[in-house]
N, C-alpha and C. Protein backbone atom coordinates (compact mmCIF):
# COMPACT_ATOMS: atom_id res chain seq x y z
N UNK A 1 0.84 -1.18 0.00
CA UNK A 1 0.00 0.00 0.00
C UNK A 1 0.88 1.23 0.00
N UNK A 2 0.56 2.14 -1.04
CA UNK A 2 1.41 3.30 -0.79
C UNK A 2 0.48 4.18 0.02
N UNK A 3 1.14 4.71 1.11
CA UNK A 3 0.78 5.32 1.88
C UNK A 3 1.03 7.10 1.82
N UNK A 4 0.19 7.81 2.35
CA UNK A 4 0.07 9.34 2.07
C UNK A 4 0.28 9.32 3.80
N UNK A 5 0.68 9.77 4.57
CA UNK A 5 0.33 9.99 5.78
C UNK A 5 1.00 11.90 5.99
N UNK A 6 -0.69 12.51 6.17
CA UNK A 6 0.07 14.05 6.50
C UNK A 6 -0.76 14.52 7.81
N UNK A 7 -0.11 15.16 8.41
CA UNK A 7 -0.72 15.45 9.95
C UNK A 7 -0.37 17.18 9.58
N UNK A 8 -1.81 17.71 10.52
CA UNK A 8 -1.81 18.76 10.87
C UNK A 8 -2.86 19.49 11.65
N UNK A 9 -2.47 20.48 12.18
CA UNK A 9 -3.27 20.45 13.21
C UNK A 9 -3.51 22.17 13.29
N UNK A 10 -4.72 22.03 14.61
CA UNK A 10 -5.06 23.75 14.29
C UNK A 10 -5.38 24.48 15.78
N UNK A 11 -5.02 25.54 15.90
CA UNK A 11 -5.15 25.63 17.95
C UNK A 11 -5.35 27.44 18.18
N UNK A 12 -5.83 27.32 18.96
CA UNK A 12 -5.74 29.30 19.24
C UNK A 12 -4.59 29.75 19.50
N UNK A 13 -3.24 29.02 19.52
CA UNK A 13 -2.26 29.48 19.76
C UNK A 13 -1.39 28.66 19.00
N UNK A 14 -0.31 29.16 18.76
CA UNK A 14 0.76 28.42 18.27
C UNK A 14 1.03 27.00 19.04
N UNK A 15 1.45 25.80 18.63
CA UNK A 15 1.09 24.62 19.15
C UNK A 15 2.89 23.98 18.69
N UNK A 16 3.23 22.89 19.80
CA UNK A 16 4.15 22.50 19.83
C UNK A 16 4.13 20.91 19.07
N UNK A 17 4.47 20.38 17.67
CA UNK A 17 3.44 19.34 17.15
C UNK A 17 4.80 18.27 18.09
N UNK A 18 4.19 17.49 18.50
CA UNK A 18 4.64 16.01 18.69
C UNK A 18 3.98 14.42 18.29
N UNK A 19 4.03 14.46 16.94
CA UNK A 19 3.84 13.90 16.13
C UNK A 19 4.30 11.91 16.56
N UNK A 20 3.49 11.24 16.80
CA UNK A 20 3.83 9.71 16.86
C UNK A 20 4.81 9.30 16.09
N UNK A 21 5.84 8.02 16.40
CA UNK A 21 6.89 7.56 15.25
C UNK A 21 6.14 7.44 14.47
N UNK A 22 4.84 6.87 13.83
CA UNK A 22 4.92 6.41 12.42
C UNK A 22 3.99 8.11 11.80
N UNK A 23 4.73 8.62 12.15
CA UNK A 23 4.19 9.79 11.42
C UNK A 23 5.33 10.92 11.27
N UNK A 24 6.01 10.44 12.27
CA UNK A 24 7.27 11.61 12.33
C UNK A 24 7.79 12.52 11.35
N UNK A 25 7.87 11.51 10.27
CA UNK A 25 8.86 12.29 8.75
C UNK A 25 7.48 12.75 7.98
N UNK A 26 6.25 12.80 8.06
CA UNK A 26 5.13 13.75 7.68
C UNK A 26 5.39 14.85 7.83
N UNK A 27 4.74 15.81 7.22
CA UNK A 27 4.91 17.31 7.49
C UNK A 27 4.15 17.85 8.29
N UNK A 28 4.05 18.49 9.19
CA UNK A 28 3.40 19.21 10.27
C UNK A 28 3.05 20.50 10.25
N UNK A 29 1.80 20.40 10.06
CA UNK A 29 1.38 22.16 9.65
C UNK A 29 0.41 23.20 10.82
N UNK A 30 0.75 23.87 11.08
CA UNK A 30 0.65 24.74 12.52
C UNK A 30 -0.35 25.70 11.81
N UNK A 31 -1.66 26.00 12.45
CA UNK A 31 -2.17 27.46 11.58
C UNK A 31 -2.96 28.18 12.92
N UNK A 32 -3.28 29.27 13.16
CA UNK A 32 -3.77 29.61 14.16
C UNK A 32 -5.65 29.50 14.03
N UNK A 33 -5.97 29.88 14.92
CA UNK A 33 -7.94 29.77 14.91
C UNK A 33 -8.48 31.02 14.29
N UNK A 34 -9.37 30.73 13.45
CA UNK A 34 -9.78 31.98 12.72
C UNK A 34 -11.95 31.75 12.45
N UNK A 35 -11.88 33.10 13.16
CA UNK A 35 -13.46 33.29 13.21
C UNK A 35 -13.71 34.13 11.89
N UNK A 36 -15.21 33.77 12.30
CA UNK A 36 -16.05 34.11 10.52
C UNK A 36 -15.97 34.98 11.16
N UNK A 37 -15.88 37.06 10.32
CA UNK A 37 -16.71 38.03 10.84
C UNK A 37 -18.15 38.05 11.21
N UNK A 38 -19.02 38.73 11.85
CA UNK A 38 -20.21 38.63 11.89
C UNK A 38 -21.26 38.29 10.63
N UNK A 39 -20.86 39.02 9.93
CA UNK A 39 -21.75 38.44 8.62
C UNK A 39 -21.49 37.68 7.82
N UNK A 40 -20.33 37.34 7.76
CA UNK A 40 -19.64 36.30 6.96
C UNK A 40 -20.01 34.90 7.38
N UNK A 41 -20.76 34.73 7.79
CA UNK A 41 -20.91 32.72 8.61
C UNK A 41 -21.89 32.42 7.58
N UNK A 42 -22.69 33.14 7.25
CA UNK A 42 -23.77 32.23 5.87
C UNK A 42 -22.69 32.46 4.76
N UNK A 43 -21.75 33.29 4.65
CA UNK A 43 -21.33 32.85 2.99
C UNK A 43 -19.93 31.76 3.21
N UNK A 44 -19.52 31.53 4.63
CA UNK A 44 -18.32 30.59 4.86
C UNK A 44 -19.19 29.19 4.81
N UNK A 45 -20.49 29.04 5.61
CA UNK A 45 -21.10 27.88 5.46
C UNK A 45 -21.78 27.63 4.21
N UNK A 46 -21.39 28.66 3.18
CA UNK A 46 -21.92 27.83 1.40
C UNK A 46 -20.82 27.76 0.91
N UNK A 47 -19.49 27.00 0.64
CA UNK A 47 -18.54 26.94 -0.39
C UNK A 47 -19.15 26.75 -1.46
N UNK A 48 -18.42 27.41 -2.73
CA UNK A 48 -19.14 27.08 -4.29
C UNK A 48 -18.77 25.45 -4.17
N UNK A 49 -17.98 24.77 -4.29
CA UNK A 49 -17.77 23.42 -4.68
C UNK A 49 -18.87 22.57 -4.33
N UNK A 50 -18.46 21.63 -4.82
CA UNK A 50 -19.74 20.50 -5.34
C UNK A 50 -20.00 19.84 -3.56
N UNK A 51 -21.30 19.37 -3.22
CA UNK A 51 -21.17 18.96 -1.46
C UNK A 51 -21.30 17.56 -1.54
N UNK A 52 -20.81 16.65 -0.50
CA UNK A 52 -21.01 15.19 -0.68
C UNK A 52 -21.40 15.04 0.86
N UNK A 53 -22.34 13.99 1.36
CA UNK A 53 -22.70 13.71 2.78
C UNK A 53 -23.15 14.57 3.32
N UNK A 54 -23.76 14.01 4.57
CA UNK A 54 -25.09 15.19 5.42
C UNK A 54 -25.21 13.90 6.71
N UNK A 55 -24.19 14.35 7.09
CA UNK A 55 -24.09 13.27 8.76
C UNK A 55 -24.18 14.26 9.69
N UNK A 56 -24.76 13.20 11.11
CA UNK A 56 -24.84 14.23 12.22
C UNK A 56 -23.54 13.93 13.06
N UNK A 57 -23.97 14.28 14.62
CA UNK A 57 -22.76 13.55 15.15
C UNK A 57 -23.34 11.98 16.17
N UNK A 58 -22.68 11.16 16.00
CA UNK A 58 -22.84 9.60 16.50
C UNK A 58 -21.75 9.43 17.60
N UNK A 59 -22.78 9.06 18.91
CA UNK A 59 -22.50 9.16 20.14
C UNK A 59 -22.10 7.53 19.98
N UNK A 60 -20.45 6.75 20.71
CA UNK A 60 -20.14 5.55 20.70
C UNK A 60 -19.47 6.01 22.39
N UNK A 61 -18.96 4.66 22.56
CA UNK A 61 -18.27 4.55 23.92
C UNK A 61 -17.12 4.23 23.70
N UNK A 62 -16.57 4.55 24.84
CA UNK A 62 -14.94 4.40 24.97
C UNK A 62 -14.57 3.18 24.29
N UNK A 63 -13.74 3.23 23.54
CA UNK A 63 -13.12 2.04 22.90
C UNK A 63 -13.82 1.59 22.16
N UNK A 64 -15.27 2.06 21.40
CA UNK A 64 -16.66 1.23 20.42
C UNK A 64 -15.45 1.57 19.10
N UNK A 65 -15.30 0.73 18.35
CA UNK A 65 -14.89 0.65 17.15
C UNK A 65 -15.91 0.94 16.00
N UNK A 66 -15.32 1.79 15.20
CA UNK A 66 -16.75 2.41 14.05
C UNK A 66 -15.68 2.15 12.96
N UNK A 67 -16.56 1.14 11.53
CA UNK A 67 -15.73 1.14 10.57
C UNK A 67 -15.73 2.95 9.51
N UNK A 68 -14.73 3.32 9.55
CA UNK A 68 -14.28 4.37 8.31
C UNK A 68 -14.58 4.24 7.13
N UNK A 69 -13.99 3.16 6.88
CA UNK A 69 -13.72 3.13 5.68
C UNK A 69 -12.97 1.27 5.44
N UNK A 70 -12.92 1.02 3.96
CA UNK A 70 -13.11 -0.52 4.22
C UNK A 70 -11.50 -0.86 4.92
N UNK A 71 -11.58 -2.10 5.27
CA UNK A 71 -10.56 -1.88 6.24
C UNK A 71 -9.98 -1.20 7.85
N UNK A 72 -10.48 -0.11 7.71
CA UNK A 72 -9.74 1.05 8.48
C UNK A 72 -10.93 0.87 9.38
N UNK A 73 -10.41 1.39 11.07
CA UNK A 73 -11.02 1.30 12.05
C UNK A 73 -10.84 2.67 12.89
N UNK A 74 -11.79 3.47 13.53
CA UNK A 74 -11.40 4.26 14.20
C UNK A 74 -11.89 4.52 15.78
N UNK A 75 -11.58 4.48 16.68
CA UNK A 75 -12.26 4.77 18.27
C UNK A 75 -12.24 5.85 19.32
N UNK A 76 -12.55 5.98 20.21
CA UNK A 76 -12.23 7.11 21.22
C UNK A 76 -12.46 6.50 22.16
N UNK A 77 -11.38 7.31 23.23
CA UNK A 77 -11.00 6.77 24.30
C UNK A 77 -10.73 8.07 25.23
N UNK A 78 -10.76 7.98 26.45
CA UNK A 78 -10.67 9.72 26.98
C UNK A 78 -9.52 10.18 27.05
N UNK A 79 -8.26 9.74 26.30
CA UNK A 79 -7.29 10.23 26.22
C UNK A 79 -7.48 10.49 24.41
N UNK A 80 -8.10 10.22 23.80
CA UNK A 80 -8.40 10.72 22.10
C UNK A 80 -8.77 9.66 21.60
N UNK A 81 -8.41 9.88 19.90
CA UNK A 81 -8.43 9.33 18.52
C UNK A 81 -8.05 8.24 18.39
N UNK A 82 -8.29 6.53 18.55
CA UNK A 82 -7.48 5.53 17.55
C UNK A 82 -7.85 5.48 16.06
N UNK A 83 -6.79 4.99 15.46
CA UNK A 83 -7.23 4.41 14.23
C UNK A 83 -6.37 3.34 13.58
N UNK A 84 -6.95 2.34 13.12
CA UNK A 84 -6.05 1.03 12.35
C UNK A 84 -6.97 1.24 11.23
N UNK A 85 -5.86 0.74 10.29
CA UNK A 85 -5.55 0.40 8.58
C UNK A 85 -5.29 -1.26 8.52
N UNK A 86 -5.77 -1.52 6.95
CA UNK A 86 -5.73 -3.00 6.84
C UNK A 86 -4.49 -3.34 6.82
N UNK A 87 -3.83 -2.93 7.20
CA UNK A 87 -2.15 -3.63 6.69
C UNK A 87 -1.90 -3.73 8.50
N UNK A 88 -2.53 -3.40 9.41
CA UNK A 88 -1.98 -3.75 10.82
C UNK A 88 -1.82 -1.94 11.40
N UNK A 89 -1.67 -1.27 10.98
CA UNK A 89 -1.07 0.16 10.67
C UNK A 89 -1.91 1.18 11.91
N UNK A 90 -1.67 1.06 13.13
CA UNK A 90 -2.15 1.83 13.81
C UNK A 90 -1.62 3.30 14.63
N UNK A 91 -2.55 4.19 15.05
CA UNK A 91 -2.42 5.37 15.33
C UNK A 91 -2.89 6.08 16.14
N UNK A 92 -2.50 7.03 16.77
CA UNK A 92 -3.25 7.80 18.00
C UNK A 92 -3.47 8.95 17.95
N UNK A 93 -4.06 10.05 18.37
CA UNK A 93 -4.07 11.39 18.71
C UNK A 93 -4.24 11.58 19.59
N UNK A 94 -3.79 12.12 20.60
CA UNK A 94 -3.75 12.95 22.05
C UNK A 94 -4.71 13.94 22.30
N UNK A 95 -5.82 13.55 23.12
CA UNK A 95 -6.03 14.92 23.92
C UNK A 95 -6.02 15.77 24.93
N UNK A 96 -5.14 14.80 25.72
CA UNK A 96 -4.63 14.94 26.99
C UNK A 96 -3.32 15.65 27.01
N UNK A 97 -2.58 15.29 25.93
CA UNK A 97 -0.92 15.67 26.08
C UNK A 97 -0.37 17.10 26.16
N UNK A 98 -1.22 17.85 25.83
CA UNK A 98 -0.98 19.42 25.70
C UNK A 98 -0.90 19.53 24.26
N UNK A 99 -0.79 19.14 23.58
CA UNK A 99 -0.49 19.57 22.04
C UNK A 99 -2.02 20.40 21.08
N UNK A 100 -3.02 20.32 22.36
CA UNK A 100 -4.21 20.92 21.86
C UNK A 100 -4.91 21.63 22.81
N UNK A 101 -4.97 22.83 22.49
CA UNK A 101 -6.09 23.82 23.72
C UNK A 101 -7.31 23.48 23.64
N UNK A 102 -8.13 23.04 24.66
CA UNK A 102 -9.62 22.06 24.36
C UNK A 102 -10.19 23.55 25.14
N UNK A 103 -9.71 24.92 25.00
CA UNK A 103 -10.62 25.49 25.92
C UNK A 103 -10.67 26.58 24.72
N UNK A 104 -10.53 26.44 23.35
CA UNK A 104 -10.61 26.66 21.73
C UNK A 104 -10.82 26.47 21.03
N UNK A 105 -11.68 26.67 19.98
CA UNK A 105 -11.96 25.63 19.30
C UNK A 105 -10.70 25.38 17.99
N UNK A 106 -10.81 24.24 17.70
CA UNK A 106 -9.65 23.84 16.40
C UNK A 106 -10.53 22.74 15.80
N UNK A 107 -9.06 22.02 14.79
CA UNK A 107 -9.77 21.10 14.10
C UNK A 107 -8.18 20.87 13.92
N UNK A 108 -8.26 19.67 13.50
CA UNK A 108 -6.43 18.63 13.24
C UNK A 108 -7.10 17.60 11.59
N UNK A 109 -5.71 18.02 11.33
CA UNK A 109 -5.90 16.86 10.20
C UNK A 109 -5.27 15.22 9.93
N UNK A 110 -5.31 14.29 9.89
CA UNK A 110 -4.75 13.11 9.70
C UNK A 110 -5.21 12.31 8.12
N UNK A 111 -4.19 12.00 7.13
CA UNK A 111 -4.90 11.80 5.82
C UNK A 111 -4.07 10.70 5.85
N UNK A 112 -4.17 9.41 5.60
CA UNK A 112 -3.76 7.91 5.21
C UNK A 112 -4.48 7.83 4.00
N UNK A 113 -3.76 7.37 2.74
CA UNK A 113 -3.89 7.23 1.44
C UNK A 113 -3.52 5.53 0.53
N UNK A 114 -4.29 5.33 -0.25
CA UNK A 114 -3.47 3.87 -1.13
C UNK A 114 -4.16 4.78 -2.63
N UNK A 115 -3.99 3.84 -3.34
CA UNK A 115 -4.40 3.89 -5.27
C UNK A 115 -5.87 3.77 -5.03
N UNK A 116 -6.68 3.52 -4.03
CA UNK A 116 -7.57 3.37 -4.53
C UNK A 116 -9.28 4.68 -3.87
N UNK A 117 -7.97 4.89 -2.58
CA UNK A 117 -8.85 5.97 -1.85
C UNK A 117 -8.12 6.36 -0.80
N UNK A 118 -8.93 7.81 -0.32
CA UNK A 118 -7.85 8.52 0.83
C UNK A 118 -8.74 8.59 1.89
N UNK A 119 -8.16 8.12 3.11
CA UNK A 119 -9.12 8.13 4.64
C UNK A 119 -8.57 9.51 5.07
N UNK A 120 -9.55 10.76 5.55
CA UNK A 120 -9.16 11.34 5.84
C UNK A 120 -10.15 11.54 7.47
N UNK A 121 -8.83 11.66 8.73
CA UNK A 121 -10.02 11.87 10.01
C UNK A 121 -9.02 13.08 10.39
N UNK A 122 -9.98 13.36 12.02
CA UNK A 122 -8.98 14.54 12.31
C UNK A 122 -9.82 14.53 13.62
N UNK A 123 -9.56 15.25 14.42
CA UNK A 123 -10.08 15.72 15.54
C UNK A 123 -11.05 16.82 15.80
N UNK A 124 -11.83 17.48 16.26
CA UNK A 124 -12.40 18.79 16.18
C UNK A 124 -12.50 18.98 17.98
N UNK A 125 -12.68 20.13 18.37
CA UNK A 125 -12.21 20.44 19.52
C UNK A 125 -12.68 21.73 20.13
N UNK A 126 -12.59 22.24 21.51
CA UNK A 126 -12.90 23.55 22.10
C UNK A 126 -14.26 24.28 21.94
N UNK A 127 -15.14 23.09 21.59
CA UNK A 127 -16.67 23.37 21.53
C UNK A 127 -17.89 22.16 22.11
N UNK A 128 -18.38 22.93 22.38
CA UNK A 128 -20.04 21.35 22.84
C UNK A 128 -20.86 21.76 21.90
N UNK A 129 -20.85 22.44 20.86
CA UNK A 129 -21.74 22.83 20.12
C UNK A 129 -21.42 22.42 18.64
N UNK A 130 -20.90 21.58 18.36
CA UNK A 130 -20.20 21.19 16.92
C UNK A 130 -21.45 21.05 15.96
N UNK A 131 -21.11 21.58 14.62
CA UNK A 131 -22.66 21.74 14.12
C UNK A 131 -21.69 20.66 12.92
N UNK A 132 -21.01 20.77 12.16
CA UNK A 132 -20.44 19.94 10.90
C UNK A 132 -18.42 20.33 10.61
N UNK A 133 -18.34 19.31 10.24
CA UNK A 133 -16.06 19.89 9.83
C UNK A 133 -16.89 19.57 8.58
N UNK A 134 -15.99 20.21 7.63
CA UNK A 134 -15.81 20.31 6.14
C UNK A 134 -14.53 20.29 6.00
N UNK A 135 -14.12 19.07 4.45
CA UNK A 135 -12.69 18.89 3.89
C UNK A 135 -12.87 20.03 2.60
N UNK A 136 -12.09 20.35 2.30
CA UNK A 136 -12.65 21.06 0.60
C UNK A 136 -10.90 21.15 0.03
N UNK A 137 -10.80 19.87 -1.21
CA UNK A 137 -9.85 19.11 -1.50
C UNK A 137 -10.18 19.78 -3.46
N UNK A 138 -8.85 19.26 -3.48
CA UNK A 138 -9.20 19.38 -5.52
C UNK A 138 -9.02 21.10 -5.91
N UNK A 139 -9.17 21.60 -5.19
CA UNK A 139 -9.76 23.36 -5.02
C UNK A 139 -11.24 23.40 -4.95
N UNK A 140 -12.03 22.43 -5.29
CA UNK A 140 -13.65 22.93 -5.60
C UNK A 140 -14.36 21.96 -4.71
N UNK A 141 -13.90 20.75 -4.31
CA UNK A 141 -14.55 19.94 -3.99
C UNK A 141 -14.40 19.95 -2.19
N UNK A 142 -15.81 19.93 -1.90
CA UNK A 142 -16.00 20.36 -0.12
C UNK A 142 -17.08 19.21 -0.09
N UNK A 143 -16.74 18.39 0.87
CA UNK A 143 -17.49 17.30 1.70
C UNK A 143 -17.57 17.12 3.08
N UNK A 144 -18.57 16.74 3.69
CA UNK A 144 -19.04 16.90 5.40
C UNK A 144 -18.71 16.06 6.14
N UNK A 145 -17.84 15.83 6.79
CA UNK A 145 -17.45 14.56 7.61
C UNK A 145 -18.71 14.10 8.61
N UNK A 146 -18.21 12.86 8.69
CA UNK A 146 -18.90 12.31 9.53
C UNK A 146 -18.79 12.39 11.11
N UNK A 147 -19.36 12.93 11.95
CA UNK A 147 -19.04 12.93 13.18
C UNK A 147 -18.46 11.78 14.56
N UNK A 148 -17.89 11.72 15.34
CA UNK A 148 -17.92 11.05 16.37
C UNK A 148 -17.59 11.40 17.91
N UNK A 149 -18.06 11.24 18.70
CA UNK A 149 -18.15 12.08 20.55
C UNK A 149 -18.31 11.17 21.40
N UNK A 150 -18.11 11.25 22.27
CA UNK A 150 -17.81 10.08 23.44
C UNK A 150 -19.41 10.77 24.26
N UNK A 151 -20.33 10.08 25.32
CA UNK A 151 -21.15 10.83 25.57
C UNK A 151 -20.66 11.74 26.66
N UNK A 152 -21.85 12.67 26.64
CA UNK A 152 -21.55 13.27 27.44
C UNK A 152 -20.76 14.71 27.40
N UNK A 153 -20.84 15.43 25.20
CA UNK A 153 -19.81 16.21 25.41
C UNK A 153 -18.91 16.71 25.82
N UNK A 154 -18.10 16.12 25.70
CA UNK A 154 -16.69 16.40 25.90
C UNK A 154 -15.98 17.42 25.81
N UNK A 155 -16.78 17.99 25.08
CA UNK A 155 -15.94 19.38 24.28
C UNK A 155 -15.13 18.85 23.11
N UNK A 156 -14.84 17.87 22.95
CA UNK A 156 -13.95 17.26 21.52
C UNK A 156 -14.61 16.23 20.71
N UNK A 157 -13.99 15.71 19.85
CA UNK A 157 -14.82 14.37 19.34
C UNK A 157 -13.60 14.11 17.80
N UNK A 158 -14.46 13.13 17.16
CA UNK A 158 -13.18 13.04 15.71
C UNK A 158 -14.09 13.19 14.90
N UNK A 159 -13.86 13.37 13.85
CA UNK A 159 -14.27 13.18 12.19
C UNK A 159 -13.99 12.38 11.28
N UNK A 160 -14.32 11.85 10.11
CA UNK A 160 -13.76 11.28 9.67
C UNK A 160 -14.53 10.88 7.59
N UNK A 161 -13.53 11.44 6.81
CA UNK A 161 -14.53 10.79 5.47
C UNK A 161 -13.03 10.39 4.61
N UNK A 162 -13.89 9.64 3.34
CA UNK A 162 -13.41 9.56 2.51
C UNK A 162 -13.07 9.76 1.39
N UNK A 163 -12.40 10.23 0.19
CA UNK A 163 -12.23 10.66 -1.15
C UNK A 163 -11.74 9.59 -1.99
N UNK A 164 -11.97 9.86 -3.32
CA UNK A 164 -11.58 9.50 -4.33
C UNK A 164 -10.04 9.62 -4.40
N UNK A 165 -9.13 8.84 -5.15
CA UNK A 165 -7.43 10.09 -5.06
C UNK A 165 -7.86 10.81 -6.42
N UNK A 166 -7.17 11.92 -5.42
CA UNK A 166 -6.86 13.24 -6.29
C UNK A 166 -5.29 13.71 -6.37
N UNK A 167 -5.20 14.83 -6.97
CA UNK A 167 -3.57 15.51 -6.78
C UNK A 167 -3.46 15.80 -5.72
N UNK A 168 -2.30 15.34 -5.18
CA UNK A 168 -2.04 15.65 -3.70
C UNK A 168 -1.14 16.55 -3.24
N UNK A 169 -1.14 17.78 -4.11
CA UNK A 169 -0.20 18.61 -4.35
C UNK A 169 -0.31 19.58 -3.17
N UNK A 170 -0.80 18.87 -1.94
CA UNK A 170 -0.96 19.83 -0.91
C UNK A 170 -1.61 19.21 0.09
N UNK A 171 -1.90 19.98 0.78
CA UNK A 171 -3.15 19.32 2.48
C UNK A 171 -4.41 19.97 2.20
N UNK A 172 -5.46 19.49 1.95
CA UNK A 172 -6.85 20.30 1.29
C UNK A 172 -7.59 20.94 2.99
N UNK A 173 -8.16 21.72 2.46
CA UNK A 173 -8.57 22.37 4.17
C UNK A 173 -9.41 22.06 4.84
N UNK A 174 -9.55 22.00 6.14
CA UNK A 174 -11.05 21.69 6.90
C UNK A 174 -11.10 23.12 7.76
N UNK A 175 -13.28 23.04 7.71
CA UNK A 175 -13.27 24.01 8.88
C UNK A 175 -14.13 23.65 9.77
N UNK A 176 -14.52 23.63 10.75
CA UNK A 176 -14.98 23.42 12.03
C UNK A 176 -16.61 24.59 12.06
N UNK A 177 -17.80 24.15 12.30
CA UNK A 177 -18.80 24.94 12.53
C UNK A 177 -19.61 24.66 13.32
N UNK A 178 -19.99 25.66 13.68
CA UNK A 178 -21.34 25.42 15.19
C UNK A 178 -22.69 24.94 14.52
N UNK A 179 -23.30 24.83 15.46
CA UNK A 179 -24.92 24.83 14.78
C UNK A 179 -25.46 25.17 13.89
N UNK A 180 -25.04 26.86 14.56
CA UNK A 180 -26.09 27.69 13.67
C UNK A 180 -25.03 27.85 12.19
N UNK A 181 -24.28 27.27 12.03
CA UNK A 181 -23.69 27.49 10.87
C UNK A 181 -22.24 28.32 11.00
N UNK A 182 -21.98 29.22 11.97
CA UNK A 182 -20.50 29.40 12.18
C UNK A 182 -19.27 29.11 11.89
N UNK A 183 -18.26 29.75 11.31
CA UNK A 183 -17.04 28.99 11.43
C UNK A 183 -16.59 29.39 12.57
N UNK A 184 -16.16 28.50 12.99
CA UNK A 184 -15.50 28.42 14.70
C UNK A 184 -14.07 28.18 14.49
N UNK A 185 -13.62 27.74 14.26
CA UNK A 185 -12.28 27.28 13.38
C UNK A 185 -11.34 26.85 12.34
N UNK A 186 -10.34 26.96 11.27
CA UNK A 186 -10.08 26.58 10.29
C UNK A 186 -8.81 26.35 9.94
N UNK A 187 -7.91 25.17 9.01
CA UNK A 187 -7.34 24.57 8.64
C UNK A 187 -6.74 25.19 7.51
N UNK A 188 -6.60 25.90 6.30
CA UNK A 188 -6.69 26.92 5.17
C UNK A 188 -6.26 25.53 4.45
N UNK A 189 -6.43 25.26 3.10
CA UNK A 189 -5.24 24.54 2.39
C UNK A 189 -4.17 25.31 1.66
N UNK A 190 -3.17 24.20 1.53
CA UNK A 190 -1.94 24.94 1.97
C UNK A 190 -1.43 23.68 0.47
N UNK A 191 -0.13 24.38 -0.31
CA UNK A 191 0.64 23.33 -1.45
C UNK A 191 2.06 22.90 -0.40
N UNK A 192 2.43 21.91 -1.31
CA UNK A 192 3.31 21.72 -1.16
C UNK A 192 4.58 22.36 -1.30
């Protein structure tokens, strides 16, 4: 399997990445938290690009395993994110470790790739009010992840969808929104 693995992450402050060994030699991309102006939240919550999915968020328990994608497994646990790949290929995210202000909202990216499709999850964070994350990959193309939260709002939870492969001439962006449609936080995409 050729593998894509790119991590990045997003925080109200500049963030110190400490990245797992099997991710280490990935690139690590730091961006700060950025709010819609007041009037700007209905035209940030319509991107022109084409939309795929309309999930809510799905309440599991510590350690409930939810399939991703074929193969791939992902869980939560009150220290964060697991996830395994069919090749054995497992992974963590921290939300305990400091590497994320949970009293902010953000959003983190994690993208595992083969020839035939790209798993993309991530974290979302520093809210009880999570309304939808959006990827928007290709330049035009914006799709709604699927949610996941431990009960009991947490204030955090993961995300998680899938794509077609595309050019990967970069990290495509996610943004983080409340209910009422808000951007609460954002990811920008960024080239290589």
């Amino acid at each position: 399997m050729n593998k894509h693995v790119l991590t990045a992450s997003l925080a109200a402050v500049a963030l110190v990445a400490a990245p797992t060994a099997a991710v280490a030699a990935a690139p690590t991309v730091t961006a700060t938290h950025t709010a819609a102006p007041a009037g700007a939240a209905a035209t940030a919550a319509a991107p022109a690009g084409k939309r795929l999915h309309d999930r809510r968020v799905r309440v599991v328990l510590p350690g409930e395993r939810v399939g991703v994608a074929p193969g791939w497994e992902m869980w939560l646990t009150q220290e964060g994110k697991h996830w395994s790949g069919p090749d054995g290929y497992e992974n963590f995210r921290s939300v305990v470790d400091g590497n994320i202000d949970p009293t902010q909202p953000g959003v983190s990216l994690q993208t595992d790739g083969s020839d035939t499709g790209i798993l993309h999850t991530g974290l979302y964070y520093g809210t009880r009010h999570v309304g939808r994350v959006e990827l928007t990959y290709g330049g035009s193309t914006t799709v709604r992840a699927a949610l996941v939260e431990l009960p009991g709002r947490p204030g955090w939870g993961a995300w998680h969808l899938t794509t077609p492969v595309y050019d990967q001439s970069g990290i495509p962006g996610v943004a983080l929104y409340d209910r009422a449609g808000k951007l609460l936080a954002e990811l920008p995409a960024r080239d290589f």
